[in-house]
Protein backbone atom coordinates (compact mmCIF):
# COMPACT_ATOMS: atom_id res chain seq x y z
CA UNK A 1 109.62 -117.79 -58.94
CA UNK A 2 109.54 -121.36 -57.85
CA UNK A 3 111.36 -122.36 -54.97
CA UNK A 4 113.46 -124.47 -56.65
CA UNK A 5 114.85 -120.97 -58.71
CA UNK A 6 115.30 -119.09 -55.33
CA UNK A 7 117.55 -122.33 -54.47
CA UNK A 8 119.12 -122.54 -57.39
CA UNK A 9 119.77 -118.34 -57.23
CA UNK A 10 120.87 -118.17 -53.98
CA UNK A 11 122.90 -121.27 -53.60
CA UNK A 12 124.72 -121.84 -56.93
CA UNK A 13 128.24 -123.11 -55.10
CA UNK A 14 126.39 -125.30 -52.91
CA UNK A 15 124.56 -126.95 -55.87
CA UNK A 16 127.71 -127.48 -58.02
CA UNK A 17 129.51 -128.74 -55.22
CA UNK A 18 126.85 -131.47 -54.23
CA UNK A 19 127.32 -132.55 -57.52
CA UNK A 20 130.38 -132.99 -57.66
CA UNK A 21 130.94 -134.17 -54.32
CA UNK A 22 127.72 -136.03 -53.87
CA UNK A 23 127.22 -137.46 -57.56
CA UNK A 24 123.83 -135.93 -57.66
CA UNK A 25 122.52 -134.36 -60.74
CA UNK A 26 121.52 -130.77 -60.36
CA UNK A 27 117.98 -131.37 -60.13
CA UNK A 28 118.47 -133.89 -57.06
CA UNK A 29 120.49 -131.12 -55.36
CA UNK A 30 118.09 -128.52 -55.56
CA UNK A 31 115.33 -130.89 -54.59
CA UNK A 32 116.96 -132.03 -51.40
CA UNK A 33 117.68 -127.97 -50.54
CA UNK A 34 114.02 -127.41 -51.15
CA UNK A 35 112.73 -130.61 -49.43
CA UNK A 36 115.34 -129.69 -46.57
CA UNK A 37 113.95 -126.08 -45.97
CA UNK A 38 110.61 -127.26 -46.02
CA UNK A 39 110.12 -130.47 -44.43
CA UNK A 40 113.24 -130.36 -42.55
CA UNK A 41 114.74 -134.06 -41.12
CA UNK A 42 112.62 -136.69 -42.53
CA UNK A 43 112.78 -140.20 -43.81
CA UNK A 44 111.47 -141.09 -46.84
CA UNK A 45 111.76 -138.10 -48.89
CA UNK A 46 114.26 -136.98 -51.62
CA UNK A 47 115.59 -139.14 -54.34
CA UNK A 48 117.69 -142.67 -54.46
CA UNK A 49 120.97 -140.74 -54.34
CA UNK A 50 119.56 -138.42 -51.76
CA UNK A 51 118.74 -141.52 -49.57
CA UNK A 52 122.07 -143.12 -50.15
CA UNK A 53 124.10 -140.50 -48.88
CA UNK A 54 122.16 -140.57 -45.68
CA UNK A 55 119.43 -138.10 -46.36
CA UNK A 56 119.34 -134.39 -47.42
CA UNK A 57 121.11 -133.13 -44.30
CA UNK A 58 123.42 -135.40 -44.51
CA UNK A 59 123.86 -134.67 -48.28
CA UNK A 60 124.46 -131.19 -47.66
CA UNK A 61 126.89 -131.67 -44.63
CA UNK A 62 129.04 -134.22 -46.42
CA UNK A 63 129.23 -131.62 -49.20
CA UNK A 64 130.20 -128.82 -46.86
CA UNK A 65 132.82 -131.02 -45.13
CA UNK A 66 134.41 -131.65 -48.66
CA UNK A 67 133.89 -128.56 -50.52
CA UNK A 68 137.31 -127.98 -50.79
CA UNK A 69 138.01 -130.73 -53.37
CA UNK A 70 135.63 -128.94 -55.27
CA UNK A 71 137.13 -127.26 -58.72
CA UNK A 72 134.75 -124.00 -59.51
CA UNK A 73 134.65 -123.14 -63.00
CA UNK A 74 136.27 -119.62 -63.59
């Protein structure tokens, strides 16, 4: 199991809500989770998106301040 599964496993809300909230495809979410847990803070890694929300930190903040506005499918 990649890390990338045990993400995508063990954070499935937090995925679908960064993108929906963030705009980021699911593979971009999961990468900035990974690259978060493993590099921590750290400029210059993560995708375009990633960067242009202010990082993966700030990704995943932003999409725990607004995961509210989030509709889960049922």
């Amino acid at each position: 199991m990649t890390l990338g599964d045990e993400m995508k496993r063990r954070y499935p809300r937090l995925i679908h809500a960064m993108q929906s909230v963030g705009l980021l495809t699911e593979s971009e979410a999961i990468g900035a989770l990974v690259e978060y847990g493993i590099f921590g803070i750290r400029e210059g890694f993560g995708s375009e998106a990633v960067a242009h929300l202010g990082g993966q930190l700030a990704a995943i903040r932003h999409t725990i301040k607004c995961r509210h506005l989030v509709l889960r499918d049922r």
